[in-house]
PDB file of N, CA and C in Angstrom:
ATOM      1  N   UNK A   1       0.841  -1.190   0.000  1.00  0.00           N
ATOM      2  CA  UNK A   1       0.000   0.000   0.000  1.00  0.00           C
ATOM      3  C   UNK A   1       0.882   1.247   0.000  1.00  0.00           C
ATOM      4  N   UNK A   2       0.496   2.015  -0.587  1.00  0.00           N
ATOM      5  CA  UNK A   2       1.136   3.475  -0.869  1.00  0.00           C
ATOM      6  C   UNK A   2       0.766   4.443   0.877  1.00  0.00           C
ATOM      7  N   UNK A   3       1.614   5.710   1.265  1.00  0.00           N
ATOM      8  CA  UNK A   3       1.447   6.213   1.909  1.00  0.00           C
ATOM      9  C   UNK A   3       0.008   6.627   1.811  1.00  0.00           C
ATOM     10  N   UNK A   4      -0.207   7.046   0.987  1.00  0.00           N
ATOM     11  CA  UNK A   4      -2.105   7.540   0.688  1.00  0.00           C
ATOM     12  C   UNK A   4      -2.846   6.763   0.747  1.00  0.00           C
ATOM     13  N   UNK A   5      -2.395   5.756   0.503  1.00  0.00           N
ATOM     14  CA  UNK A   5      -4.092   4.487   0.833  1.00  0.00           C
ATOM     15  C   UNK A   5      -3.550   4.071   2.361  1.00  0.00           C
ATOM     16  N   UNK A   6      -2.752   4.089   3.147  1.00  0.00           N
ATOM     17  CA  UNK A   6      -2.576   4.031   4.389  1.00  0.00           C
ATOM     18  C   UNK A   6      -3.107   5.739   4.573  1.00  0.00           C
ATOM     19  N   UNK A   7      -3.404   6.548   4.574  1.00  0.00           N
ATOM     20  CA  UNK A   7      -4.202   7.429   5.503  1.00  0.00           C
ATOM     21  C   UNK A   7      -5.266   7.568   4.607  1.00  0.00           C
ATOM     22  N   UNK A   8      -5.986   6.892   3.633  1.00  0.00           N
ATOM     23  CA  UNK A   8      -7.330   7.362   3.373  1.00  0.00           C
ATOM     24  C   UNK A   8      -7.795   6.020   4.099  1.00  0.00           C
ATOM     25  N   UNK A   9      -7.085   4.744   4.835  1.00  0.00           N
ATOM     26  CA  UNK A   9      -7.862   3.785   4.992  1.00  0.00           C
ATOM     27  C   UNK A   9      -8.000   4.404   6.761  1.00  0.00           C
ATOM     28  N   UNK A  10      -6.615   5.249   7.271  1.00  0.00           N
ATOM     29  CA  UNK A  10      -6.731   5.683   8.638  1.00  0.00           C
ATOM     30  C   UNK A  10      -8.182   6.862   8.435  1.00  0.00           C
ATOM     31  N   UNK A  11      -8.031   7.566   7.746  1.00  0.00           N
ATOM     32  CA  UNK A  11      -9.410   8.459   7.536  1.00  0.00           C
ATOM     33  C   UNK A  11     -10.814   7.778   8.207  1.00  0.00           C
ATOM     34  N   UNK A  12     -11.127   6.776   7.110  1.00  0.00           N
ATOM     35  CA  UNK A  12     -11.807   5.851   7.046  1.00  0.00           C
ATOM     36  C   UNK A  12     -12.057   5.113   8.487  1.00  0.00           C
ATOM     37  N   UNK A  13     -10.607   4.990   9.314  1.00  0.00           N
ATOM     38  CA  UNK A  13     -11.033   4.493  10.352  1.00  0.00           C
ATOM     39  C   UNK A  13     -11.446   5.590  11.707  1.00  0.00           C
ATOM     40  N   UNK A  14     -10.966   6.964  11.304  1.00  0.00           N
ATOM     41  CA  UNK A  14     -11.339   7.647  12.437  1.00  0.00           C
ATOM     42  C   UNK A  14     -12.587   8.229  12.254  1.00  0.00           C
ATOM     43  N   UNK A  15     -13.202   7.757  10.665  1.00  0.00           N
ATOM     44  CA  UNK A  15     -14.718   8.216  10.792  1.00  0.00           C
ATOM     45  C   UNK A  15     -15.822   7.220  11.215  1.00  0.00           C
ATOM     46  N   UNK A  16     -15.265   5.887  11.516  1.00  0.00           N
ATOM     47  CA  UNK A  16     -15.602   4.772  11.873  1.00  0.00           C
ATOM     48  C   UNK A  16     -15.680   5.010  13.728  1.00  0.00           C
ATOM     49  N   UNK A  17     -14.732   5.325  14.086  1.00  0.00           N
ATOM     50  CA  UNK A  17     -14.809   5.550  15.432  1.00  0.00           C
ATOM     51  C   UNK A  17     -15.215   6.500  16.029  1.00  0.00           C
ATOM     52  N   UNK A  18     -15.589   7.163  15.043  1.00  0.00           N
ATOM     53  CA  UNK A  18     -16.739   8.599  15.485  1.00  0.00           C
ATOM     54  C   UNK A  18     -18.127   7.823  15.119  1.00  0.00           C
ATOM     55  N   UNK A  19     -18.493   7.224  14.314  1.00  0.00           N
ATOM     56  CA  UNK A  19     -19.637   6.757  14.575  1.00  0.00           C
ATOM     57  C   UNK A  19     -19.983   5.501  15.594  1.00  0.00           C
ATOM     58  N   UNK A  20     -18.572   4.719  15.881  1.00  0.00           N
ATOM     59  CA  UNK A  20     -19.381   4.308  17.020  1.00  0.00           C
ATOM     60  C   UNK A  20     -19.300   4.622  18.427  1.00  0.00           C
ATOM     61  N   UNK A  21     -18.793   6.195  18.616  1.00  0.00           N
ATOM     62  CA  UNK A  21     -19.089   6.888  19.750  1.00  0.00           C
ATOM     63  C   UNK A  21     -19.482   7.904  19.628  1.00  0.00           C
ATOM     64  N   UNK A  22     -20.679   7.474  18.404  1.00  0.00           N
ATOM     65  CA  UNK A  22     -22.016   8.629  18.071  1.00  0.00           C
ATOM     66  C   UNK A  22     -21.371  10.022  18.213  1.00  0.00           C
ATOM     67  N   UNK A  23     -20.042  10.374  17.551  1.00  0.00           N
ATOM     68  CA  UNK A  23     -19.246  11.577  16.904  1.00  0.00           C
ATOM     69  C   UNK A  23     -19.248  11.662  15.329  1.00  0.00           C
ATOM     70  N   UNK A  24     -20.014  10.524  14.848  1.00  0.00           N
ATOM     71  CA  UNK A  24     -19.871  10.711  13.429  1.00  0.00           C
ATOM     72  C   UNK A  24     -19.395  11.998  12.327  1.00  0.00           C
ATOM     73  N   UNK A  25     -20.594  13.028  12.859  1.00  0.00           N
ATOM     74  CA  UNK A  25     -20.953  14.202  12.370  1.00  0.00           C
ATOM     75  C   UNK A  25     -19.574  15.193  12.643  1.00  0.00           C
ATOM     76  N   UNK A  26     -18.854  15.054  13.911  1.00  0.00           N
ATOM     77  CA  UNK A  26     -17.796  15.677  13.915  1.00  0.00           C
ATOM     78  C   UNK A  26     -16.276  15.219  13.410  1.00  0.00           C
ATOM     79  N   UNK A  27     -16.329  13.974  13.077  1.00  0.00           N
ATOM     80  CA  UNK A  27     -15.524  13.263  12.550  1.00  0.00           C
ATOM     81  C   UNK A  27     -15.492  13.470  11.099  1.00  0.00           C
ATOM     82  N   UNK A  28     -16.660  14.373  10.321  1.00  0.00           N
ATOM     83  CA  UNK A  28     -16.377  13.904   9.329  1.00  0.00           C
ATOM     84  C   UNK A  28     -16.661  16.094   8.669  1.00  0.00           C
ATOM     85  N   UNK A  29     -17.041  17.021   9.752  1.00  0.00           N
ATOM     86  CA  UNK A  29     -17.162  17.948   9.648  1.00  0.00           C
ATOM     87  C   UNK A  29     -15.980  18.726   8.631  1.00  0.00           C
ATOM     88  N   UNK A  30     -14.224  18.655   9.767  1.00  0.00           N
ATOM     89  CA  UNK A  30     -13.562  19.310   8.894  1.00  0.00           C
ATOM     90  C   UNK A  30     -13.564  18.958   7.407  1.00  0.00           C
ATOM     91  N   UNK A  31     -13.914  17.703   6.819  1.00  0.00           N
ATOM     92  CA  UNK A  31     -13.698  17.776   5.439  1.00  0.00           C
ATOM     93  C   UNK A  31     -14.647  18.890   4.648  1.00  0.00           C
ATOM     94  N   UNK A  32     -15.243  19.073   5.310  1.00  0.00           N
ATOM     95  CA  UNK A  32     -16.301  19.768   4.454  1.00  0.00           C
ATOM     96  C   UNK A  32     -15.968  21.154   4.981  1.00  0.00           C
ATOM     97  N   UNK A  33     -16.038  21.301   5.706  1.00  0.00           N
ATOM     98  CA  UNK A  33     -15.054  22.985   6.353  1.00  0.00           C
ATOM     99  C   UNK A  33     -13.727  23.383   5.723  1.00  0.00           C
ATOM    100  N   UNK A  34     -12.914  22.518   5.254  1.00  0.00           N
ATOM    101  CA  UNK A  34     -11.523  22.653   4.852  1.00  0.00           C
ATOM    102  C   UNK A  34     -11.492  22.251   3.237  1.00  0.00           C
ATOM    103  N   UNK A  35     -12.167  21.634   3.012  1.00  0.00           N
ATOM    104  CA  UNK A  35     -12.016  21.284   1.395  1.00  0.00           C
ATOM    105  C   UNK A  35     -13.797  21.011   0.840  1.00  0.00           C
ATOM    106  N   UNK A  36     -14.218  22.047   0.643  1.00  0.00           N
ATOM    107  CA  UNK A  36     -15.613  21.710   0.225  1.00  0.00           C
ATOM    108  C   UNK A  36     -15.671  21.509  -1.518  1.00  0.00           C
ATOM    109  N   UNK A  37     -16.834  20.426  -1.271  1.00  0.00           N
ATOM    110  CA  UNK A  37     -16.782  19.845  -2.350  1.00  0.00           C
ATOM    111  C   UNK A  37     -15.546  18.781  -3.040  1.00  0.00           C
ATOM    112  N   UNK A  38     -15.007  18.516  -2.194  1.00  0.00           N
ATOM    113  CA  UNK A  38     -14.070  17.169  -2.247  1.00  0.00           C
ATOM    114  C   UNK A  38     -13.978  16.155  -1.300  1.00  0.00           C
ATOM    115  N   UNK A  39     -13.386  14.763  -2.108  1.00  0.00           N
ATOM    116  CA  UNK A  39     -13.327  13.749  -1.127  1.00  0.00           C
ATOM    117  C   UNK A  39     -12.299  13.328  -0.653  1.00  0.00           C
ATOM    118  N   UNK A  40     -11.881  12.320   0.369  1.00  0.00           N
ATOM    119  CA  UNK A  40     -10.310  12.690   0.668  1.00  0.00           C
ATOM    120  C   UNK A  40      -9.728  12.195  -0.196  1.00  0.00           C
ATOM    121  N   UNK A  41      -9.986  11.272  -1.391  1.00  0.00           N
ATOM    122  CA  UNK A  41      -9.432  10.531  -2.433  1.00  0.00           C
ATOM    123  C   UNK A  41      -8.745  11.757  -3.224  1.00  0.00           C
ATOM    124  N   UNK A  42      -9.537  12.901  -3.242  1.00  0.00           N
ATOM    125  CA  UNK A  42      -8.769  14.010  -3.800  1.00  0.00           C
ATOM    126  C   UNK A  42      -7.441  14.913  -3.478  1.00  0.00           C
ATOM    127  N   UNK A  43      -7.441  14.250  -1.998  1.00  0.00           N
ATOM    128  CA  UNK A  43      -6.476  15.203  -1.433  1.00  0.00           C
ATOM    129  C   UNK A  43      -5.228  14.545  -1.531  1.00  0.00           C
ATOM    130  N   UNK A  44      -3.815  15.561  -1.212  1.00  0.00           N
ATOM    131  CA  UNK A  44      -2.713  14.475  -1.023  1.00  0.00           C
ATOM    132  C   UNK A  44      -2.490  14.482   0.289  1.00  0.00           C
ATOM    133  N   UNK A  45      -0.956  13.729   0.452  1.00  0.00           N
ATOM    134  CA  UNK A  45      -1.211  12.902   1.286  1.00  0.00           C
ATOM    135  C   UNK A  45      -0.935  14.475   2.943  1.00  0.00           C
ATOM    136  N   UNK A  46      -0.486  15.689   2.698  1.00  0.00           N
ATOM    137  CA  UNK A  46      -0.217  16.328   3.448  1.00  0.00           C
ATOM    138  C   UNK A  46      -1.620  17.026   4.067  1.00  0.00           C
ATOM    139  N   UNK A  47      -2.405  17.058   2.806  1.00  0.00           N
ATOM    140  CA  UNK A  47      -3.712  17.628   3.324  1.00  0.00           C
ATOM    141  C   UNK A  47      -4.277  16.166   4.032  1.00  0.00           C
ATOM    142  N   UNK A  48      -4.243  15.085   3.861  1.00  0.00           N
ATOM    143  CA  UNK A  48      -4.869  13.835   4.651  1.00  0.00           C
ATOM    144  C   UNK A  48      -4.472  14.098   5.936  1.00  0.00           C
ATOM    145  N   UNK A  49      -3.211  14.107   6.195  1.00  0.00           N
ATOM    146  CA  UNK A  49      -3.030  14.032   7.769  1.00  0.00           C
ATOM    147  C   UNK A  49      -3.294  15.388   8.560  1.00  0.00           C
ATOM    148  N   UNK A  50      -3.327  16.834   7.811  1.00  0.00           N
ATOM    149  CA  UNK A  50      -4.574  17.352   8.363  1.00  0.00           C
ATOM    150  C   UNK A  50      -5.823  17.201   8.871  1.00  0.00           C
ATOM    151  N   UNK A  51      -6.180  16.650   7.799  1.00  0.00           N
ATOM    152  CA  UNK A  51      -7.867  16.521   7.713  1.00  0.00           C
ATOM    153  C   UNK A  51      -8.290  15.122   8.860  1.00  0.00           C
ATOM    154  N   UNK A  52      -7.210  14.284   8.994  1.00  0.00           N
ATOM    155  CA  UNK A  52      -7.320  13.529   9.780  1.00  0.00           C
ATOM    156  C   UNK A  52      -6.965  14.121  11.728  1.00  0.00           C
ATOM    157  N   UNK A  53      -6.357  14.812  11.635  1.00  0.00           N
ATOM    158  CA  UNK A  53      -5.908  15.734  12.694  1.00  0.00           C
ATOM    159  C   UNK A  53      -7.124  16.025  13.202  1.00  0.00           C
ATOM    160  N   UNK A  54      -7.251  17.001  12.194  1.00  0.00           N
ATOM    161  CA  UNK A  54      -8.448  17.754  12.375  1.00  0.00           C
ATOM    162  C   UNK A  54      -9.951  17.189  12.970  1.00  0.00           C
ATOM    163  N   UNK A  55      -9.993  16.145  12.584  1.00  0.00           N
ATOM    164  CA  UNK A  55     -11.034  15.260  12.803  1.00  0.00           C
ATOM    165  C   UNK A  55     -10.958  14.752  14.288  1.00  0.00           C
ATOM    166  N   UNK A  56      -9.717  14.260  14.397  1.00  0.00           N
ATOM    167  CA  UNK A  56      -9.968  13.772  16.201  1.00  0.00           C
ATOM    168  C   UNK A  56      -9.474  14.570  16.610  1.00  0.00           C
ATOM    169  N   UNK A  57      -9.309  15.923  16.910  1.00  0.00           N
ATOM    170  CA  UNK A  57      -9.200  16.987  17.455  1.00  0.00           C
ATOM    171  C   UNK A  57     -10.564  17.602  18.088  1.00  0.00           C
ATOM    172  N   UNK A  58     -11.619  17.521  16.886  1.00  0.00           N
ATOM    173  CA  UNK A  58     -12.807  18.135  16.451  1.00  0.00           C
ATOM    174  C   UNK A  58     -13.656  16.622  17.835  1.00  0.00           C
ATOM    175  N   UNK A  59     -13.440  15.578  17.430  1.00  0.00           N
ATOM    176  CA  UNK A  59     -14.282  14.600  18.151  1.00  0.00           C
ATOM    177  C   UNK A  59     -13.294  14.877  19.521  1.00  0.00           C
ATOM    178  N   UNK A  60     -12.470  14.604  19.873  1.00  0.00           N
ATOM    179  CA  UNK A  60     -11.811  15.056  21.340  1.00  0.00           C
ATOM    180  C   UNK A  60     -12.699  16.074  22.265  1.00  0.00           C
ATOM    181  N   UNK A  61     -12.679  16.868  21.203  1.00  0.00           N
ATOM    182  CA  UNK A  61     -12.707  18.350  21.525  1.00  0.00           C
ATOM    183  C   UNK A  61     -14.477  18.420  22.072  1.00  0.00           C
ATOM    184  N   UNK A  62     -15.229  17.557  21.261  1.00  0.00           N
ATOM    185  CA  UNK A  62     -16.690  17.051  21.998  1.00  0.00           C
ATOM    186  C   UNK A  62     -16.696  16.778  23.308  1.00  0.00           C
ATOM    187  N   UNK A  63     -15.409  15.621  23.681  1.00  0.00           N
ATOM    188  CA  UNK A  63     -15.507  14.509  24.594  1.00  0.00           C
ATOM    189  C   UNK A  63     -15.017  15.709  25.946  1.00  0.00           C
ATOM    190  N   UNK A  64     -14.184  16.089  26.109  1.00  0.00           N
ATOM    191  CA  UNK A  64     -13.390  17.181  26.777  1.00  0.00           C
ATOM    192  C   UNK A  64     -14.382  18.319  27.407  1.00  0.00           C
TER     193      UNK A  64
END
């Protein structure tokens, strides 16, 4: 696997673990705040580990 399909599959898993601690919606917010109208398949791999950042930051940041 390429560096990019290792963080679109980590993506994938931190939007997985927002839905099953009913964070879905914030898990999956920054993409659409930070790159609207794209999917992470579009992004490379520097904007992924943002957007992945961003994401359990965003669900943390619920829990906290």
């Amino acid at each position: 696997m390429t560096n990019k399909q290792l963080l679109l599959q980590l993506y994938t898993e931190t939007v997985t673990l927002g839905r099953y601690i009913e964070l879905e919606e914030y898990a999956k917010y920054p993409l659409t705040a930070m790159h609207p109208n794209l999917t992470p398949e579009d992004l490379n791999e520097e904007e992924l580990i943002k957007l992945i950042t961003a994401s359990v930051t965003n669900m943390t940041g619920q829990v906290c």
